[in-house]
PDB file of N, CA and C in Angstrom:
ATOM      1  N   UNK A   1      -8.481 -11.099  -9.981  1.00  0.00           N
ATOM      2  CA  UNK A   1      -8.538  -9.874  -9.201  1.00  0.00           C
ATOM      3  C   UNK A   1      -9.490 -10.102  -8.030  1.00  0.00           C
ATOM      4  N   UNK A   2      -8.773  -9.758  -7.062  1.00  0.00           N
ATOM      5  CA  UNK A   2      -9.907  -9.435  -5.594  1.00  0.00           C
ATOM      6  C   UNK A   2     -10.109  -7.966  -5.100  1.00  0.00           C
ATOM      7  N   UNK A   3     -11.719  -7.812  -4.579  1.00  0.00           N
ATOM      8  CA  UNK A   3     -11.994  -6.460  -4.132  1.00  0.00           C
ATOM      9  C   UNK A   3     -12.461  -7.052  -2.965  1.00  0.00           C
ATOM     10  N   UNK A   4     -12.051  -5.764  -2.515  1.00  0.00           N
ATOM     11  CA  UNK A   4     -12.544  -6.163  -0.608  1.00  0.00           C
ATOM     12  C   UNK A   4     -11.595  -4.888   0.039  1.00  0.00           C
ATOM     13  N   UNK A   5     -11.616  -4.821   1.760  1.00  0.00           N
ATOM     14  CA  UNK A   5     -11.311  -3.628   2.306  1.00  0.00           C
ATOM     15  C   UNK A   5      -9.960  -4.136   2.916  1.00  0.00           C
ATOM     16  N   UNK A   6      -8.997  -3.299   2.754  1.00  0.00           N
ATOM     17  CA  UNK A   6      -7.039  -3.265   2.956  1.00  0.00           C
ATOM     18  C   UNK A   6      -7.471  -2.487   4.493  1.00  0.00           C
ATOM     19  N   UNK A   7      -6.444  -3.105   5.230  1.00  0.00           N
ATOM     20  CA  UNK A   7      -5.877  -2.186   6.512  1.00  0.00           C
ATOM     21  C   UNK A   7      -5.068  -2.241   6.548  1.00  0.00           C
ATOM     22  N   UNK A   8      -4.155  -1.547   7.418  1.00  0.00           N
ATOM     23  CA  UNK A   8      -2.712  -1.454   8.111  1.00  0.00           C
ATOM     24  C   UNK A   8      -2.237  -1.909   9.314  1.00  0.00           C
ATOM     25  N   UNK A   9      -1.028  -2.561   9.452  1.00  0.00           N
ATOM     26  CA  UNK A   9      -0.313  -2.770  11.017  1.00  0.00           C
ATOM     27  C   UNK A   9      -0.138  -1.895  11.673  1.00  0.00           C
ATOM     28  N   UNK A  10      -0.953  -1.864  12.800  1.00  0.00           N
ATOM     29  CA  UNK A  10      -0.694  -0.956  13.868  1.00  0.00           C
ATOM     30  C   UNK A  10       0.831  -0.834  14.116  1.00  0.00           C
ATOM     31  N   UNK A  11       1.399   0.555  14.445  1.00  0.00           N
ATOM     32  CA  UNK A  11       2.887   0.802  14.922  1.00  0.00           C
ATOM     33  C   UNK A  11       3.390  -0.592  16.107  1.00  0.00           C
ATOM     34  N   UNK A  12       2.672  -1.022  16.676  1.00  0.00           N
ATOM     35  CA  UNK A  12       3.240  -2.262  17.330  1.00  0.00           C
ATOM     36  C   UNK A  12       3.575  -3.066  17.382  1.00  0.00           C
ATOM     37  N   UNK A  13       2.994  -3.554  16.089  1.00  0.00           N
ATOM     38  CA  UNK A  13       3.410  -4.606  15.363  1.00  0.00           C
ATOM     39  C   UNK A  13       4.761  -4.710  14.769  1.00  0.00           C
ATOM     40  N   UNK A  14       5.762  -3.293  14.644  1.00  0.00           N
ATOM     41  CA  UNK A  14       7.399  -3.038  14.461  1.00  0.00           C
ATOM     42  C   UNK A  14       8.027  -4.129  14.838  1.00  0.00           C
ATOM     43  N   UNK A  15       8.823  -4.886  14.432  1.00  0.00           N
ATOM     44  CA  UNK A  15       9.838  -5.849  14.847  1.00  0.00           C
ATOM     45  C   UNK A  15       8.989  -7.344  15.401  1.00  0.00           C
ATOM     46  N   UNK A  16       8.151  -7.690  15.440  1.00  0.00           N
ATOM     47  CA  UNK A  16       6.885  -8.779  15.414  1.00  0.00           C
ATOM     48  C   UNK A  16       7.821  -9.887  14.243  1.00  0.00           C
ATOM     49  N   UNK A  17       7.951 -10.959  14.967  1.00  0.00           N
ATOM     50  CA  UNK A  17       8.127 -11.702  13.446  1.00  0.00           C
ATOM     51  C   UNK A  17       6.721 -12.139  12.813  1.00  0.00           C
ATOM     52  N   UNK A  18       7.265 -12.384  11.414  1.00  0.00           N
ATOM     53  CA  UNK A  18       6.150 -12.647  10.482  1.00  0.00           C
ATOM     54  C   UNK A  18       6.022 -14.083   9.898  1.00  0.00           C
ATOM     55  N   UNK A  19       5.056 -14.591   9.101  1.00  0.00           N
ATOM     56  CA  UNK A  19       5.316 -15.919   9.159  1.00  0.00           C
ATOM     57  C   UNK A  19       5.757 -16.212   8.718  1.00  0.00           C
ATOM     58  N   UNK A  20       6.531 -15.388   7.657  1.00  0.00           N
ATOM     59  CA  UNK A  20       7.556 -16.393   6.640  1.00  0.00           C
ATOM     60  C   UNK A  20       9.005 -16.170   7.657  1.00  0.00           C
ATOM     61  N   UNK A  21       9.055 -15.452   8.708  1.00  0.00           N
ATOM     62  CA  UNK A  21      10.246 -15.611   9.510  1.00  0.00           C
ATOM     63  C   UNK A  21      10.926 -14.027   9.578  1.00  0.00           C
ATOM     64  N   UNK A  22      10.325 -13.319   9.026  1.00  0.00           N
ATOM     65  CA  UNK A  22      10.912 -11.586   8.990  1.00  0.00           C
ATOM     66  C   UNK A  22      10.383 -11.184  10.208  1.00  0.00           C
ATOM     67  N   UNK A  23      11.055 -10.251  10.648  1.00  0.00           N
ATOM     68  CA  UNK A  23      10.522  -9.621  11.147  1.00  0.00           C
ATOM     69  C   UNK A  23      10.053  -7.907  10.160  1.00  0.00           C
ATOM     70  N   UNK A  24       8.454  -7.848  11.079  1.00  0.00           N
ATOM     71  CA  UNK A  24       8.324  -6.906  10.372  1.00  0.00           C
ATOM     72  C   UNK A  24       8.478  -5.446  10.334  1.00  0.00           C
ATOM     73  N   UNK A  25       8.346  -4.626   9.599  1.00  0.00           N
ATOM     74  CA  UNK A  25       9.506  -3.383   9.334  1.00  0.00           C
ATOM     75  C   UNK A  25       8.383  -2.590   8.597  1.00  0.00           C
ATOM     76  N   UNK A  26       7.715  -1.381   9.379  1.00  0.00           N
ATOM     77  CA  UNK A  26       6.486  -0.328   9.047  1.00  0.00           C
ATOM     78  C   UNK A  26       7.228   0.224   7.875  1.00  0.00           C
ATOM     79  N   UNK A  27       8.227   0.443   7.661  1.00  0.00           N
ATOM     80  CA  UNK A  27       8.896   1.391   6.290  1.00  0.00           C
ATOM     81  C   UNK A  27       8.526   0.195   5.140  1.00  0.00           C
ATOM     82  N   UNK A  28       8.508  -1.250   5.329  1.00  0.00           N
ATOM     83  CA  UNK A  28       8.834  -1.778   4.147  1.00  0.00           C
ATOM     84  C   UNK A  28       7.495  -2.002   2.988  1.00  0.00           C
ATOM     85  N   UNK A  29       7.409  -2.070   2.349  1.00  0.00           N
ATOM     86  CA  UNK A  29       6.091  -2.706   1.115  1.00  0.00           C
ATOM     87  C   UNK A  29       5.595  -4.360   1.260  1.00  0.00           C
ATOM     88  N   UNK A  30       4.781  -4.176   2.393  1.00  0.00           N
ATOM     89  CA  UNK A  30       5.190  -5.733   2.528  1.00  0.00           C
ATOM     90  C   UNK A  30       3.396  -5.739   3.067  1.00  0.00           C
ATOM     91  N   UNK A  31       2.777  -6.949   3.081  1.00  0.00           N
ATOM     92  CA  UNK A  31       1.653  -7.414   3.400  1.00  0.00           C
ATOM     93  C   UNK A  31       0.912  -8.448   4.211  1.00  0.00           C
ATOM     94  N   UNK A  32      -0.265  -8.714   4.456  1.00  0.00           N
ATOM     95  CA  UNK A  32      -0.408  -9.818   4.684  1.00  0.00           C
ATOM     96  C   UNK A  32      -1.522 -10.526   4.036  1.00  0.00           C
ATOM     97  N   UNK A  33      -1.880 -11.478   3.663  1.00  0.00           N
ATOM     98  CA  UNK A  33      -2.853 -12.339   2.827  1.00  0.00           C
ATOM     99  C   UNK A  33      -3.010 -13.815   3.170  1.00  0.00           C
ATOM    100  N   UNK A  34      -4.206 -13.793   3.294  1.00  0.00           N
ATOM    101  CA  UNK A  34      -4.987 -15.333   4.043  1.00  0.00           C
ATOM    102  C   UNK A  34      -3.969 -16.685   3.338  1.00  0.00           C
ATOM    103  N   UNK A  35      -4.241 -16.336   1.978  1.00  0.00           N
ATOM    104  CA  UNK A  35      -3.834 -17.276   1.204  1.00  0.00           C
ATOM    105  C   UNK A  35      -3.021 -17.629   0.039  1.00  0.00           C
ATOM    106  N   UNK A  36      -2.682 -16.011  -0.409  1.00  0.00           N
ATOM    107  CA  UNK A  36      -1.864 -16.367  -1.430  1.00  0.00           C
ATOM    108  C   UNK A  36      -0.334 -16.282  -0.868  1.00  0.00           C
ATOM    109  N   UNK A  37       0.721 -17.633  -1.628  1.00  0.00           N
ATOM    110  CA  UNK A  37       1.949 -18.197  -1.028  1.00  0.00           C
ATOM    111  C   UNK A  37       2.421 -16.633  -0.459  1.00  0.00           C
ATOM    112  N   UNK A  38       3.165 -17.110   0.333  1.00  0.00           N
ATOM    113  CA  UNK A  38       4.584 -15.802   1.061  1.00  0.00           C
ATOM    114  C   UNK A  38       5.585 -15.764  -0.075  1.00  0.00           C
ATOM    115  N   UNK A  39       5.698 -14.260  -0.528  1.00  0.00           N
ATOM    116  CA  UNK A  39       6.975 -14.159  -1.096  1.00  0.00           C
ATOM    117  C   UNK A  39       6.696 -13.608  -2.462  1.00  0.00           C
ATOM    118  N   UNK A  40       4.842 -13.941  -2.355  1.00  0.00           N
ATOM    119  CA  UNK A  40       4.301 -13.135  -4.150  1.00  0.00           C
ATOM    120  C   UNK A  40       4.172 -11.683  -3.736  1.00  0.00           C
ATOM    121  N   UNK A  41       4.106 -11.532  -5.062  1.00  0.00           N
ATOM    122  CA  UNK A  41       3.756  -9.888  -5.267  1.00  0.00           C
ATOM    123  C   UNK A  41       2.691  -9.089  -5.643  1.00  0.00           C
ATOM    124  N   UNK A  42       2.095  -8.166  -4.742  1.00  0.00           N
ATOM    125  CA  UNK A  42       0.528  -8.149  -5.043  1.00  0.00           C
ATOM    126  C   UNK A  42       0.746  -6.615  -5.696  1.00  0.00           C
ATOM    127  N   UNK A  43      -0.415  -6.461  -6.421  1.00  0.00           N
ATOM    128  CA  UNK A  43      -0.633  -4.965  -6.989  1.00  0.00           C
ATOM    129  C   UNK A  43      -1.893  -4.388  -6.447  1.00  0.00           C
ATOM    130  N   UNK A  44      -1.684  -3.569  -4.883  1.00  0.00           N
ATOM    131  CA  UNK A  44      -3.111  -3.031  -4.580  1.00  0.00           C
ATOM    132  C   UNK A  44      -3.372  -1.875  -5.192  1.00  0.00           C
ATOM    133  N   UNK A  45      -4.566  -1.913  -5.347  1.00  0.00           N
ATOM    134  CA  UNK A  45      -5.138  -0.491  -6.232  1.00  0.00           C
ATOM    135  C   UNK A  45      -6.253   0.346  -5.386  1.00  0.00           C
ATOM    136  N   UNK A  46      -6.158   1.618  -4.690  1.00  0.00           N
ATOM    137  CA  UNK A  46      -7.522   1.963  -3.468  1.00  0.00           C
ATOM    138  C   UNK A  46      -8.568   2.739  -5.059  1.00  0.00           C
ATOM    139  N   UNK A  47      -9.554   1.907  -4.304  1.00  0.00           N
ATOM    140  CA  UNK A  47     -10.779   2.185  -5.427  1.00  0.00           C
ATOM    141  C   UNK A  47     -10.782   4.386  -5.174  1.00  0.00           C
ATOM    142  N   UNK A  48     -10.682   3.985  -4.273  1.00  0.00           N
ATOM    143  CA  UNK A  48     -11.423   5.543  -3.205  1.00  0.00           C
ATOM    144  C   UNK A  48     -10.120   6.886  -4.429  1.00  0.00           C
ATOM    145  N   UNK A  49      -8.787   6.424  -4.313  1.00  0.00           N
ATOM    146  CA  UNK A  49      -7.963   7.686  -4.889  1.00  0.00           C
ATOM    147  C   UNK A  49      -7.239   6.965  -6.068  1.00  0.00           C
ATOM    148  N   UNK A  50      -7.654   5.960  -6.403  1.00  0.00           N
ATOM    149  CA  UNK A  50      -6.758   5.153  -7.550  1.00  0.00           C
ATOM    150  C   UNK A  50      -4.836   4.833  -7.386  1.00  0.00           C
ATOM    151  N   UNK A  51      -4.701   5.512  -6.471  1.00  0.00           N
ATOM    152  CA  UNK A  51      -2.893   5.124  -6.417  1.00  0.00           C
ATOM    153  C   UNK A  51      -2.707   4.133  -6.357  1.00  0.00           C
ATOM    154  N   UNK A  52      -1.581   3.097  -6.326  1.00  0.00           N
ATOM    155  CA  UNK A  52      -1.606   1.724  -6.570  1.00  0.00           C
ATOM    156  C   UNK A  52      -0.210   1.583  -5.832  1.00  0.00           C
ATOM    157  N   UNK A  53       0.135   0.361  -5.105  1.00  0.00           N
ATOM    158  CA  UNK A  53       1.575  -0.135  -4.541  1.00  0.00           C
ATOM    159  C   UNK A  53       1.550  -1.684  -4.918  1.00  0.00           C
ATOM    160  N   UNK A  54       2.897  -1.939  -5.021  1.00  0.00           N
ATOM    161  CA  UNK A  54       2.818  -3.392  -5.358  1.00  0.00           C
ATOM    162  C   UNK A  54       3.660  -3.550  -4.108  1.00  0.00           C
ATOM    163  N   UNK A  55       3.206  -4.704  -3.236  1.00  0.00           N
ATOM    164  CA  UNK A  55       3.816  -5.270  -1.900  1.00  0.00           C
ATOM    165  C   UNK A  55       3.994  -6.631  -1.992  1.00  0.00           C
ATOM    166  N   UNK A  56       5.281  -7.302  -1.396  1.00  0.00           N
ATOM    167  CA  UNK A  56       5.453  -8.602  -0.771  1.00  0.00           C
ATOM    168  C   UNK A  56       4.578  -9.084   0.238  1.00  0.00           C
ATOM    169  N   UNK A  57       3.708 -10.131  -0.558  1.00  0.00           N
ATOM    170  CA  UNK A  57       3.793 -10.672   0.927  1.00  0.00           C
ATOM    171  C   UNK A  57       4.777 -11.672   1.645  1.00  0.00           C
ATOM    172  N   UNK A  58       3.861 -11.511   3.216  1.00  0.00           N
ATOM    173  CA  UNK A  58       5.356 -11.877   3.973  1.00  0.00           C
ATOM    174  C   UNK A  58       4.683 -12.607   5.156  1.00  0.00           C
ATOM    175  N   UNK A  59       3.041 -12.030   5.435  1.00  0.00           N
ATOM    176  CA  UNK A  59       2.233 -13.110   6.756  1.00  0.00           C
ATOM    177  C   UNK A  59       1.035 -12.928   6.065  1.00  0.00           C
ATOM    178  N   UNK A  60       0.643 -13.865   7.206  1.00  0.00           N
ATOM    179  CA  UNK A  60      -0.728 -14.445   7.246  1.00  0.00           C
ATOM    180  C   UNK A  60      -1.912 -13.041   7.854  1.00  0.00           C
ATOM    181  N   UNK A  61      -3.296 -13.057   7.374  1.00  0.00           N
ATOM    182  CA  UNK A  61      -4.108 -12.499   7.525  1.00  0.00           C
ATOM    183  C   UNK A  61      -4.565 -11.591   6.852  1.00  0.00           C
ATOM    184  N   UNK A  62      -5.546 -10.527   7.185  1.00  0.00           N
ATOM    185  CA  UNK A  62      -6.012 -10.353   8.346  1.00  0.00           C
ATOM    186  C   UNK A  62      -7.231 -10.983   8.533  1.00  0.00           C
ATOM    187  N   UNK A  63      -7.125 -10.971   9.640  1.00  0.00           N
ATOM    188  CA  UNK A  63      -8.192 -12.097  10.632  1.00  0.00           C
ATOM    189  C   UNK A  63      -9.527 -11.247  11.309  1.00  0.00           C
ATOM    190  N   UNK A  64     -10.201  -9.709  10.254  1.00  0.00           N
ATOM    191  CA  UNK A  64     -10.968  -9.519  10.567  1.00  0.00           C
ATOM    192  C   UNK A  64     -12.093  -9.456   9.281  1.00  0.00           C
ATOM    193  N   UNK A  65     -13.460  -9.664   9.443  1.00  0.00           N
ATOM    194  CA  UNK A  65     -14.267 -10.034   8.412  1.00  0.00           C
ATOM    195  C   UNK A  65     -14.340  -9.110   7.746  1.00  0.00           C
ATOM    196  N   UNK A  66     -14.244  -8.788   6.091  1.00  0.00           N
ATOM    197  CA  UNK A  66     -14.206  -8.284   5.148  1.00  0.00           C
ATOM    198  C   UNK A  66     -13.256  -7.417   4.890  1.00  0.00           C
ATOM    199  N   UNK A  67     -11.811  -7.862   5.469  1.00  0.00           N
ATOM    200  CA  UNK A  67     -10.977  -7.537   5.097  1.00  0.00           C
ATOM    201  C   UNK A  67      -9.994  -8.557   4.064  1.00  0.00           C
ATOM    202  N   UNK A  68      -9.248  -8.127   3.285  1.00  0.00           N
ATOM    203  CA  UNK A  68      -9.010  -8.884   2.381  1.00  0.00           C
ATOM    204  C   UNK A  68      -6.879  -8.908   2.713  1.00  0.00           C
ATOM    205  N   UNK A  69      -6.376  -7.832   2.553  1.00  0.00           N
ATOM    206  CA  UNK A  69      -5.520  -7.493   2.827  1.00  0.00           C
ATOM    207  C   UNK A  69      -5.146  -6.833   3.955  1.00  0.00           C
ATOM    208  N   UNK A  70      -3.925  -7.299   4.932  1.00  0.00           N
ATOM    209  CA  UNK A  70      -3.251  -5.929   5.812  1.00  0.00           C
ATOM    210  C   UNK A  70      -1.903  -5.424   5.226  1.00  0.00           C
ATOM    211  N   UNK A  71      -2.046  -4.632   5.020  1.00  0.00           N
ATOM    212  CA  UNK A  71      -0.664  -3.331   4.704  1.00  0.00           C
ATOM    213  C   UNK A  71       0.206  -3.049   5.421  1.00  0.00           C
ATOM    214  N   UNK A  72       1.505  -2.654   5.760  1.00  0.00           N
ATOM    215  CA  UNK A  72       2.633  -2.239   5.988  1.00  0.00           C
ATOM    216  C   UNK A  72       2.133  -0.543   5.805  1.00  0.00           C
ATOM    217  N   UNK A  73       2.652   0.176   7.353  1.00  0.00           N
ATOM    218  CA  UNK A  73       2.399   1.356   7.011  1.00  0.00           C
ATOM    219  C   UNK A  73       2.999   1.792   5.875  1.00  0.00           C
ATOM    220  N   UNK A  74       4.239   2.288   5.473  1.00  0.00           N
ATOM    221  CA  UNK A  74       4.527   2.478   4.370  1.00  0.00           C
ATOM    222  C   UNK A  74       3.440   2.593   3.320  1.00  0.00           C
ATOM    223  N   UNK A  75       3.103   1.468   2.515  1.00  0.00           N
ATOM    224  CA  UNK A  75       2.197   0.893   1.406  1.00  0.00           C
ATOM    225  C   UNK A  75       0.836   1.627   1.828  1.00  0.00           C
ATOM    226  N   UNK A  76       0.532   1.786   2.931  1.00  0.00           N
ATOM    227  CA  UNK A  76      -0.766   1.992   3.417  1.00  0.00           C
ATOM    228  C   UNK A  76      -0.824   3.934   2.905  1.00  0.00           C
ATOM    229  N   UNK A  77       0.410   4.603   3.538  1.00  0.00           N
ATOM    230  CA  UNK A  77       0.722   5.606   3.281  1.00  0.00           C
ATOM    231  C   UNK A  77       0.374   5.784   1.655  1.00  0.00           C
ATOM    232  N   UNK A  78       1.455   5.134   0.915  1.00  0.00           N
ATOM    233  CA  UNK A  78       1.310   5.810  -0.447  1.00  0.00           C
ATOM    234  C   UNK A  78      -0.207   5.323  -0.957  1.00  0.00           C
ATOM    235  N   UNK A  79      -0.976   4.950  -0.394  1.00  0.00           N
ATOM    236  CA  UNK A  79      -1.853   4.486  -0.821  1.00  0.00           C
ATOM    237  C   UNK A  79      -2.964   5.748  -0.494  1.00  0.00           C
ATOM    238  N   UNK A  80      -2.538   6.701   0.545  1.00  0.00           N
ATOM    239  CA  UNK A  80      -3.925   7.599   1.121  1.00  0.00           C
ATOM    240  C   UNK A  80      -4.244   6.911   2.478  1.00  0.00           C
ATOM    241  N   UNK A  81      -4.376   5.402   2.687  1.00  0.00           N
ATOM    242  CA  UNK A  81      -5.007   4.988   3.447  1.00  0.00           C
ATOM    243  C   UNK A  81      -4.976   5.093   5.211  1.00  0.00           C
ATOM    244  N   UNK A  82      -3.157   6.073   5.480  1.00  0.00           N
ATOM    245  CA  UNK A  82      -3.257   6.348   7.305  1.00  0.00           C
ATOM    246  C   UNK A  82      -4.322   7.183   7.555  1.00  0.00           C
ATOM    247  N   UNK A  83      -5.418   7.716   7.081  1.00  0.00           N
ATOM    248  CA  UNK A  83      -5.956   8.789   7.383  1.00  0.00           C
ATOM    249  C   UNK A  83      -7.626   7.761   7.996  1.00  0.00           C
ATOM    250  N   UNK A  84      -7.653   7.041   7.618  1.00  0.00           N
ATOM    251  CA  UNK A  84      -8.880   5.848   8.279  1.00  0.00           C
ATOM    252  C   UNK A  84      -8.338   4.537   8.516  1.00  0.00           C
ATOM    253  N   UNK A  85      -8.938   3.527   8.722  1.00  0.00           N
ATOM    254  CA  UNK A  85      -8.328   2.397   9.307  1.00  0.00           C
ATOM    255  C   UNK A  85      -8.712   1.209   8.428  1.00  0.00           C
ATOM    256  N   UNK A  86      -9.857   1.437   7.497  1.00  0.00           N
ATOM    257  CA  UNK A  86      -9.406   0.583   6.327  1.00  0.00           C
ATOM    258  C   UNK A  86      -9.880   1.634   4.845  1.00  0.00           C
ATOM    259  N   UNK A  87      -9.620   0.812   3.778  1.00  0.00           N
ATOM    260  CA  UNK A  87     -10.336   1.410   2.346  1.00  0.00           C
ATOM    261  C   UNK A  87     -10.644   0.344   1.617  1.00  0.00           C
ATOM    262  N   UNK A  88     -11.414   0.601   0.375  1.00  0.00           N
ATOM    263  CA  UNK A  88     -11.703  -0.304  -0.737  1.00  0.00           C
ATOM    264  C   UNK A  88     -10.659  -0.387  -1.502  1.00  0.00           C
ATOM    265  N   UNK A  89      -9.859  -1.952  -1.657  1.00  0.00           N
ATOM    266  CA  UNK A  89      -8.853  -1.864  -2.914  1.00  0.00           C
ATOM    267  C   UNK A  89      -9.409  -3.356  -3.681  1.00  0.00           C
ATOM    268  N   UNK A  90      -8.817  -3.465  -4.573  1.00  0.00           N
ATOM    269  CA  UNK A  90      -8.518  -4.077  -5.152  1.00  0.00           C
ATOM    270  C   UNK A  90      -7.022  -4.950  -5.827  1.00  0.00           C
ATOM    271  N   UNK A  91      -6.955  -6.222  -5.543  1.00  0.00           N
ATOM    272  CA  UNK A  91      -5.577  -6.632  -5.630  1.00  0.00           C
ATOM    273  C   UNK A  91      -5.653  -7.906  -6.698  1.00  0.00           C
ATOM    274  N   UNK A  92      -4.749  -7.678  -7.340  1.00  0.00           N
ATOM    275  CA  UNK A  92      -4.049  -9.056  -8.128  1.00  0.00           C
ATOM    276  C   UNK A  92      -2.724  -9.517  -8.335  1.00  0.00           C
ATOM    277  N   UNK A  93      -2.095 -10.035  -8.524  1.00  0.00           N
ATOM    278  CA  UNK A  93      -0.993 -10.946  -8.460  1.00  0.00           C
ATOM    279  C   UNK A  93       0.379 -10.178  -9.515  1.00  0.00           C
ATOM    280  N   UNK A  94       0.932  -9.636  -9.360  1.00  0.00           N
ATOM    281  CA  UNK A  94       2.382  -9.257 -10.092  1.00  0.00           C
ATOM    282  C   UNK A  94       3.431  -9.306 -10.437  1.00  0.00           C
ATOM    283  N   UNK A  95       3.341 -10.968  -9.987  1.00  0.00           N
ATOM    284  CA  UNK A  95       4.593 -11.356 -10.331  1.00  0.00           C
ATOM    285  C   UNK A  95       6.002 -12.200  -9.255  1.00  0.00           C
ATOM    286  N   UNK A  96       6.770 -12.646  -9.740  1.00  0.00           N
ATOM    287  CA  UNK A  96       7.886 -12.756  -8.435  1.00  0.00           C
ATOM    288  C   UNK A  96       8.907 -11.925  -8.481  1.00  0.00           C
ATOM    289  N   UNK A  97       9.237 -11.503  -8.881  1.00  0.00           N
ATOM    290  CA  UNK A  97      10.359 -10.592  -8.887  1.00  0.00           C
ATOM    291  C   UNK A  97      10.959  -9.106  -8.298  1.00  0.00           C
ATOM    292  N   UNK A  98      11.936  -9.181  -7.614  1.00  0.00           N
ATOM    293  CA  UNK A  98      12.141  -7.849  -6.276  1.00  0.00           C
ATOM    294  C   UNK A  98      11.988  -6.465  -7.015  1.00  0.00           C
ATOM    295  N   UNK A  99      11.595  -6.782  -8.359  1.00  0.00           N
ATOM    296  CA  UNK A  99      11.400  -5.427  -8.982  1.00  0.00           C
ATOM    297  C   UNK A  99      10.545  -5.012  -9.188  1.00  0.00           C
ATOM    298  N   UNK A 100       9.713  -5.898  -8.849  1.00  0.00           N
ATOM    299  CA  UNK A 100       7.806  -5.408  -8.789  1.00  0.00           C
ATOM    300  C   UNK A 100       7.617  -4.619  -7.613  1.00  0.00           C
ATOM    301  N   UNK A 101       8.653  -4.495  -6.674  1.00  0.00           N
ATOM    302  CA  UNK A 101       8.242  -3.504  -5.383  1.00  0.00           C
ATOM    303  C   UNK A 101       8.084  -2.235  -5.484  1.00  0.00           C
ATOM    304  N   UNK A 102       8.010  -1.581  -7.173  1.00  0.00           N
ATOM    305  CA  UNK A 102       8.222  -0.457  -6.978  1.00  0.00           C
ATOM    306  C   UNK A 102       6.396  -0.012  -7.032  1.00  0.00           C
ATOM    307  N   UNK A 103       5.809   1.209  -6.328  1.00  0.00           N
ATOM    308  CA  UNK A 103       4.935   1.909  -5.608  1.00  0.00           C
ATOM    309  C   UNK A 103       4.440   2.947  -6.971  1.00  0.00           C
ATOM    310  N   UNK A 104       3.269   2.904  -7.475  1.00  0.00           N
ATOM    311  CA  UNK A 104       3.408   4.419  -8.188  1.00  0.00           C
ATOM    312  C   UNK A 104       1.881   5.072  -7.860  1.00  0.00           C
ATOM    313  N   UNK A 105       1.803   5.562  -8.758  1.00  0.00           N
ATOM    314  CA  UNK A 105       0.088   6.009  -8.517  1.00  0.00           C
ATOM    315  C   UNK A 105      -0.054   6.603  -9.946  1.00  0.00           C
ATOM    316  N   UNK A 106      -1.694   7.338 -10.408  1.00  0.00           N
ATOM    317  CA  UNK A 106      -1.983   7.615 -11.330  1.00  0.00           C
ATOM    318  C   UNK A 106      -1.587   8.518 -11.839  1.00  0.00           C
ATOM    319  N   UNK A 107      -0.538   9.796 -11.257  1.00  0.00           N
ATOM    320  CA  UNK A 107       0.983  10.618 -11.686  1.00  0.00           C
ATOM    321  C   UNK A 107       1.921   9.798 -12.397  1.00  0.00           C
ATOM    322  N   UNK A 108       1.860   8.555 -11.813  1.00  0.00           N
ATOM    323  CA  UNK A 108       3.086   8.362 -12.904  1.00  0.00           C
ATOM    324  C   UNK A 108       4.549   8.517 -11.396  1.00  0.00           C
ATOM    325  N   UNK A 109       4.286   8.972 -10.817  1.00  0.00           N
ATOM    326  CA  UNK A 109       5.187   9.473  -9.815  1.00  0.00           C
ATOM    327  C   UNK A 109       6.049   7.531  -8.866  1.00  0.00           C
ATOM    328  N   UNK A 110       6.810   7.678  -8.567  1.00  0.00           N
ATOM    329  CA  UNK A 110       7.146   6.327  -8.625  1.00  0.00           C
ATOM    330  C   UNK A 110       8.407   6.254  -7.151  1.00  0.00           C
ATOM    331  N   UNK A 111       8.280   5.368  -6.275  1.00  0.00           N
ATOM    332  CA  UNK A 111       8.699   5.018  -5.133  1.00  0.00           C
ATOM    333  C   UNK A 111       9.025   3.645  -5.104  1.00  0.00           C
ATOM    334  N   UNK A 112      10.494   3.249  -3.865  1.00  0.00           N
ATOM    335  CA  UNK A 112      10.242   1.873  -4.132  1.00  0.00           C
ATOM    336  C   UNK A 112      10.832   1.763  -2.308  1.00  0.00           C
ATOM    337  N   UNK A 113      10.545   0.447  -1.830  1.00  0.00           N
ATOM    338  CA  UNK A 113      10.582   0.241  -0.591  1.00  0.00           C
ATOM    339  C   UNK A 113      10.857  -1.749  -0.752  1.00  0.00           C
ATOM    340  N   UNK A 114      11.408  -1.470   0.660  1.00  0.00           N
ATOM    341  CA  UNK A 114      11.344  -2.745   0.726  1.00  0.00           C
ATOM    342  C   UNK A 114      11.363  -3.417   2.002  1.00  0.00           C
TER     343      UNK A 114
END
């Protein structure tokens, strides 16, 4: 498990390719991370409201200090997090499979994106 502070892609970043070759897509559950491979599946958790999303990653970064993760608006959304520009989460590893994309929080309440 890693703790550290998640942000989001600015709206400009829409249609940007990514490094595994996507372009990227603000609706989708998707991420970015320094180092773990393209294509895993992370489970962020925001310390701050406890909701949790599990996202693909798909690029590289972010490339600012003590950030750990960048988010896909989407993910960032169900997370609480458009309302500031970063939060405290926590992330670990979930798996490979396109069925880990699904989004829930501590309701129980359940979303899926891609």
């Amino acid at each position: 498990m890693q703790s550290g502070e998640a942000s989001w892609y600015a709206e400009k970043f829409q249609g940007h390719e990514t490094a595994n070759g996507e372009r990227f897509n603000t609706g989708a559950f998707t991420a970015a991370h320094r180092t773990l491979p393209l294509g895993s599946y992370v489970r962020v958790r925001s310390v701050a409201t406890g909701k949790s999303v599990v996202v693909r990653i798909n690029d590289r970064g972010p490339y600012v200090k003590g950030r750990i993760i960048d988010l896909s608006y989407a993910a960032a959304k169900a997370l609480g997090l458009t309302e500031a520009r970063s939060m405290q989460v926590q992330i670990e590893r979930a798996g490979s499979t396109p069925n880990a994309q699904t989004a829930s929080d501590s309701d129980g309440i359940l979303a899926t994106g891609r």
